[in-house]
Structures are given as structure tokens and as C-alpha cells.
Protein backbone atom coordinates (compact mmCIF):
# COMPACT_ATOMS: atom_id res chain seq x y z
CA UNK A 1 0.00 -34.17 15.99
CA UNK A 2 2.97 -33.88 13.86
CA UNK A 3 6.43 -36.52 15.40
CA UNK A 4 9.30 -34.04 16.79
CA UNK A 5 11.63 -35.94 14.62
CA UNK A 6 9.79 -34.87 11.57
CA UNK A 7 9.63 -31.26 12.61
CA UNK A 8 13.48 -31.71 13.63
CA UNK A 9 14.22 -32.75 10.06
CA UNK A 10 11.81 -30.38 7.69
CA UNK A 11 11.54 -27.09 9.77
CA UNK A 12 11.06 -25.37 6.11
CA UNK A 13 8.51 -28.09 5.23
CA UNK A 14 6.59 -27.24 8.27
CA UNK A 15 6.80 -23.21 8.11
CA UNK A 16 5.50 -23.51 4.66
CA UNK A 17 2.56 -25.69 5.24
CA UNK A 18 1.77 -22.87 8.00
CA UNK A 19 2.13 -20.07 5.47
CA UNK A 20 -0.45 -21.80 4.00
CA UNK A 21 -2.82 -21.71 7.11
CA UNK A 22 -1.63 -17.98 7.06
CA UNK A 23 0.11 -17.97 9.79
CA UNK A 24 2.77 -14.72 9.79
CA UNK A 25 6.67 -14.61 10.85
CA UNK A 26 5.90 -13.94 14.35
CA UNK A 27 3.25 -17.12 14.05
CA UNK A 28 6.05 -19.24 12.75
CA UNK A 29 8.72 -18.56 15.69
CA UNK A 30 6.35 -21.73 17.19
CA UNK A 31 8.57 -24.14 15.07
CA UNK A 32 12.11 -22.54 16.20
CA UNK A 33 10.56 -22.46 19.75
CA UNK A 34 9.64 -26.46 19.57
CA UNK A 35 13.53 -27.11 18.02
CA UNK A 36 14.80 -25.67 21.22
CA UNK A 37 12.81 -27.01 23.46
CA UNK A 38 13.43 -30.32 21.72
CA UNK A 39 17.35 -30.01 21.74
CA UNK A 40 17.52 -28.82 25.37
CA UNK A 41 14.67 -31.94 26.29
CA UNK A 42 17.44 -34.30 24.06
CA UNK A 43 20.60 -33.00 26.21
CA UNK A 44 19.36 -33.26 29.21
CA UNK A 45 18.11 -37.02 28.23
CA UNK A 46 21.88 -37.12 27.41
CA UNK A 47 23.44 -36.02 30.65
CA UNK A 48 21.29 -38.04 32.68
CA UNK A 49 21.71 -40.83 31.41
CA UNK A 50 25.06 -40.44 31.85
CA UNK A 51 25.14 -39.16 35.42
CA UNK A 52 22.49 -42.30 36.33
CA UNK A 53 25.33 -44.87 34.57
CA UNK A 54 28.41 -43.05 36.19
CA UNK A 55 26.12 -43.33 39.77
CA UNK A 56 25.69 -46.67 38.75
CA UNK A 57 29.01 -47.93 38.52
CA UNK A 58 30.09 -45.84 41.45
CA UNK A 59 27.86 -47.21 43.73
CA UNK A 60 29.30 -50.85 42.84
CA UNK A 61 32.80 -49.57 43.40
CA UNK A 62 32.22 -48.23 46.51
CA UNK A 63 31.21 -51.67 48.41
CA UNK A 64 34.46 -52.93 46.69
CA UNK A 65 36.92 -50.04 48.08
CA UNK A 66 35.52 -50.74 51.57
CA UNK A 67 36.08 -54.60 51.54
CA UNK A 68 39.35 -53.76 50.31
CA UNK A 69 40.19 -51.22 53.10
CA UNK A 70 40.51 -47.91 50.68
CA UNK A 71 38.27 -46.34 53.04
CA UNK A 72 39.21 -42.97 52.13
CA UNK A 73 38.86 -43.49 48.47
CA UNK A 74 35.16 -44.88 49.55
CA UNK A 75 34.22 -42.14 51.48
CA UNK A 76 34.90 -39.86 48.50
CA UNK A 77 32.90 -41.39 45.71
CA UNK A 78 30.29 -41.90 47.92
CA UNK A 79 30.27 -37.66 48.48
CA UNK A 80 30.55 -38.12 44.34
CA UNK A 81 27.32 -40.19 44.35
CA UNK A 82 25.55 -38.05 46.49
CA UNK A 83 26.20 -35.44 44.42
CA UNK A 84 25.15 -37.13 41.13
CA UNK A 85 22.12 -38.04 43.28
CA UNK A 86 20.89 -34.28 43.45
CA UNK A 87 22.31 -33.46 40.22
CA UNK A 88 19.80 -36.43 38.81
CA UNK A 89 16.71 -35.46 41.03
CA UNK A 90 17.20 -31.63 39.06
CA UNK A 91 17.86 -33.03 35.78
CA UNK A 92 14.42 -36.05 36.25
CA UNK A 93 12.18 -32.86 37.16
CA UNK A 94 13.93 -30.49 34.59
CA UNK A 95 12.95 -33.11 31.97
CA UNK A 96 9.54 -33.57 33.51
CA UNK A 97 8.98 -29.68 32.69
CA UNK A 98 10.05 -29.67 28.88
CA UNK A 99 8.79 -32.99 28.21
CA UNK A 100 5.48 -31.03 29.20
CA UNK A 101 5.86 -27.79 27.14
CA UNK A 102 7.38 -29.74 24.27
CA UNK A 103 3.83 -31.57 23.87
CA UNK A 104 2.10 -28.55 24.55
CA UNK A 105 3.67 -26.41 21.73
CA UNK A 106 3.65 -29.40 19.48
CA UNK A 107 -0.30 -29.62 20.39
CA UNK A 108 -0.32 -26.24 18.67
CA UNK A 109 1.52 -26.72 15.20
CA UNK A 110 -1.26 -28.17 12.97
CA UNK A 111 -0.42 -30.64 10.46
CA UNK A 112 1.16 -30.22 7.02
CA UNK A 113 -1.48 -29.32 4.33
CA UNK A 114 -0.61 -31.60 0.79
CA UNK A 115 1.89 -29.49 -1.37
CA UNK A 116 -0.43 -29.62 -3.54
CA UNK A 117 -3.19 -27.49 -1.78
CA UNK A 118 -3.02 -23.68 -2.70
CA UNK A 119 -2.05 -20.69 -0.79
CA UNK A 120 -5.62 -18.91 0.24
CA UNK A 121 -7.45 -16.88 2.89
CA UNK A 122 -10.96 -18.21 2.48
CA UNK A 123 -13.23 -20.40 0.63
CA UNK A 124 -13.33 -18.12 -2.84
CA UNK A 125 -9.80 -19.39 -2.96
CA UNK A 126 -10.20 -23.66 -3.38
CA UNK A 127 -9.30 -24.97 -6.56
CA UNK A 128 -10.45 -28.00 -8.28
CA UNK A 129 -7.72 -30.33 -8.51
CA UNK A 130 -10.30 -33.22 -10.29
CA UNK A 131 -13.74 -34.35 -11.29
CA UNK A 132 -15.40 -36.79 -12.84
CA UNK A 133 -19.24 -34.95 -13.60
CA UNK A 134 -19.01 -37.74 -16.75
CA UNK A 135 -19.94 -40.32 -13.80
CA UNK A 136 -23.15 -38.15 -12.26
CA UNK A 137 -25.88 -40.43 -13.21
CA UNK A 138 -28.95 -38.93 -14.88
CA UNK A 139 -31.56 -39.32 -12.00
CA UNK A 140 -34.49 -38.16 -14.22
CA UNK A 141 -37.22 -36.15 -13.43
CA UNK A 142 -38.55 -36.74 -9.81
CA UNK A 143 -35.62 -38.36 -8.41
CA UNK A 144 -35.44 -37.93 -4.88
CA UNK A 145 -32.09 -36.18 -2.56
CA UNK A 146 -30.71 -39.11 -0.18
CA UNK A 147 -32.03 -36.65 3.20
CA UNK A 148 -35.61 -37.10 1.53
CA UNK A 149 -35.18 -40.94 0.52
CA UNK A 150 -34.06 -41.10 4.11
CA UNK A 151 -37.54 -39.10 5.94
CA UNK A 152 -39.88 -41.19 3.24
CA UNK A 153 -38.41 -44.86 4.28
CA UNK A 154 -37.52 -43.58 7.85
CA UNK A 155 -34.15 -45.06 7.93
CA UNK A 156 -32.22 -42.37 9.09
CA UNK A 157 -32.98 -39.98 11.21
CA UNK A 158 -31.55 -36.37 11.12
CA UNK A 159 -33.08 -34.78 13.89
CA UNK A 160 -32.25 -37.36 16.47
CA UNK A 161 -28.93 -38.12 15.69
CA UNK A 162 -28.14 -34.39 15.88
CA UNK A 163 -29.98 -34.07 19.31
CA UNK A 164 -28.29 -36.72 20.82
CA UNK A 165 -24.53 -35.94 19.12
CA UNK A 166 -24.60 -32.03 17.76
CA UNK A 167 -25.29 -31.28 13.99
CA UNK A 168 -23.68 -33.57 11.29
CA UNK A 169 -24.70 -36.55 13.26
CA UNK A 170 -27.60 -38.78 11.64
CA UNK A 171 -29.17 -42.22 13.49
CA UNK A 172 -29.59 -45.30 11.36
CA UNK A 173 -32.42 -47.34 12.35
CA UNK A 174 -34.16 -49.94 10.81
CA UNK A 175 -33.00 -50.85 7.55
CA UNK A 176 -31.08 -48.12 7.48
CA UNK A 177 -28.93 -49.66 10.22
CA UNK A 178 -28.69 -52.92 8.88
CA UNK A 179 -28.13 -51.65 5.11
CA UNK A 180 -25.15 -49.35 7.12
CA UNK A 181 -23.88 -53.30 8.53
CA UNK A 182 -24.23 -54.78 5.60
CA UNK A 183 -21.71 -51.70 3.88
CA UNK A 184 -19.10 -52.21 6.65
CA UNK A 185 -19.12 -56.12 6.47
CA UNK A 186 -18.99 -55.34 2.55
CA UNK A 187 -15.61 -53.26 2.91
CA UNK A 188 -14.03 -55.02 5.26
CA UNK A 189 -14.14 -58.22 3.07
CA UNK A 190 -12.98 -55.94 0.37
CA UNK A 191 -9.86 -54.62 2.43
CA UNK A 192 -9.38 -58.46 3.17
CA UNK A 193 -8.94 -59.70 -0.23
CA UNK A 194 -6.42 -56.38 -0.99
CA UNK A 195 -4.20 -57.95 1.50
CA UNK A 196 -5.68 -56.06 4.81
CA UNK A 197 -5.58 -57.23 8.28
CA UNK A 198 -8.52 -56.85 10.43
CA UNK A 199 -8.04 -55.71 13.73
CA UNK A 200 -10.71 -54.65 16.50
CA UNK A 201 -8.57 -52.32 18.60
CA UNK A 202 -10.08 -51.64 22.53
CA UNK A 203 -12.79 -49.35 22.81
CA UNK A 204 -10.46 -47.44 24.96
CA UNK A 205 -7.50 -45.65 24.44
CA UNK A 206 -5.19 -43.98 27.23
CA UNK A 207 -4.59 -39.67 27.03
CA UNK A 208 -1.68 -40.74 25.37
CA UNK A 209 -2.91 -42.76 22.30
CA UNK A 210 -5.88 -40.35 22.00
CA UNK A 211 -3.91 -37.14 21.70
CA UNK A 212 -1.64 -38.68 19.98
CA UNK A 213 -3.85 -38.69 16.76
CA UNK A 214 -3.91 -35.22 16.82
């Protein structure tokens, strides 16, 4: 999910990575319509804030305008208070409502695609940006795909690993699994010596944190 403050900053950047998911003008309105929402969400923030300091220091005052006799004054910044009181119970569930469609629209605007990706409406359209075919090793005659390497040593299994995950998804399992260990304990040393910290994060993560990586 792309940060507000980013789509505050680049509106253009964003409508033009969205041309390139062909989205139309009417499509694009969905960037305007988060700004909006985002500057009225921001004002309100303001003007609360404001109301719950002024409430604040009003509420102190009063105690000291009663000890001090000014019973008059007392009784009418407490009507104040009370007044700020409903005026901040309105703005806390006004904010509670754009907070909420603010995420929801920004749920909706996919990320930026690289400026460097073309403008296209299908496949037929990629381009190749770079290859190296000068690093394809020559296999030589009888050389066997890694799916059939995988069925003759049975260390991976295709069938499974889609049955128990959807299509795409393989299952190690034998030496298969521990050649797959041995490549992430190999990488993770690698990322050490370039200066990498390890981290094991919780297994986890609130709605927040999860939706948050889009």
C-alpha cells in the first residue's frame, strides 16, 4: 500500500504509474478523491487537537475561578467546556469515519510500476530491458529440466505442495528440504558479511502490519 504522504507529494507520479495499469480519467479521480479525504482527515486532526488543549486548560481554570470566588466567570467556561466536550465527541467519530475510507481508497490505488516499465495492454507488449543468454550453460544432450530432476530424486514434490497450498506451491522433502536449509543458512551468512542484520520477526503480525504491506 502506497504512504498518504507520498501520494500527497507526487499525485502526477501516481496517475501516471496508473496510466500504465490502464486505468482511464474517470479511474484516476481515485487519487484526487484520497487528497481530499486526506486534507479533511488532517483538519479535523487539527481542530481537535486544538479544542482537546483549549478543554484542557479550561478545565484547570475553572477549579481556580471557584477558589477564587469568580463564580460567574466559572460557571461560564464550564458551559464553554461542555460545549468543546460535544464538539470533540463529533470531531473523535468524524475522524473515526475518514480514517476508515482513507485506508479503504488507499487499499485500492496499486503501487507505482518502475518508470522504466512500458505503457501496454497485455503480454505482446513486455519488453526486454536485459539478458545475459552468454551465461546459459550448455547442458548437453540428455540433460534433465529441474521438475524432472526433482520426480527422479523425489525431493520435491509438485503435486502435494499444490494440494495442500493451490498451484505454484512445491514440498521439499528429503534432501530436497535440507539442500533448501542449507541455501537459506548459505544467504543469510552472505547478507551477514555485506553488512546485514539478522532478525527473526514474530510469526504473527496484527491487521495492521499485514495490510500494511500491501
Amino acid at each position: 500500500m502506497l504512504e498518504i504522504k507520498f501520494l500527497r507529494e507526487n499525485p502526477d507520479i501516481v496517475k501516471a504509474g496508473l496510466r500504465k495499469r490502464n486505468y482511464d480519467d474517470d479511474a484516476l479521480s481515485i487519487v484526487d478523491e484520497a487528497i481530499a479525504i486526506d486534507t479533511d482527515r488532517r483538519q479535523s486532526q487539527t481542530t481537535l487537537d486544538k479544542l482537546l488543549s483549549v478543554s484542557n486548560q479550561s478545565a484547570k481554570l475553572i477549579g481556580n475561578l471557584y477558589r477564587e470566588g469568580k463564580r460567574d466567570e466559572a460557571d461560564q467556561l464550564k458551559q464553554e467546556v461542555a460545549s468543546a466536550k460535544s464538539k470533540i465527541k463529533e470531531l473523535e467519530a468524524h475522524l473515526t469515519k475518514v480514517e476508515a475510507d482513507l485506508e479503504n481508497v488507499m487499499l485500492s490505488i496499486p503501487n507505482v510500476p518502475n518508470e522504466l516499465v512500458p505503457f501496454g495492454k497485455g503480454e505482446e507488449d513486455n519488453e526486454v530491458f536485459q539478458d545475459w543468454p552468454h551465461l546459459l550453460p550448455d547442458m548437453g544432450e540428455g540433460a534433465l529440466a529441474h521438475w524432472d530432476l526433482a520426480k527422479k530424486y523425489n525431493i520435491i514434490d509438485f503435486g502435494l505442495g499444490a494440494k495442500i497450498s493451490g498451484s505454484g506451491f512445491a514440498l521439499f522433502r528429503g534432501k530436497g528440504a535440507k539442500l533448501e536449509r542449507a541455501l537459506i543458512n548459505f544467504f543469510l551468512e552472505e547478507a551477514e558479511k555485506a553488512g546485514y542484520e539478522e532478525i527473526i520477526p514474530p510469526l504473527l503480525v496484527n491487521e495492521a502490519s499485514a495490510r500494511g504491506t500491501g
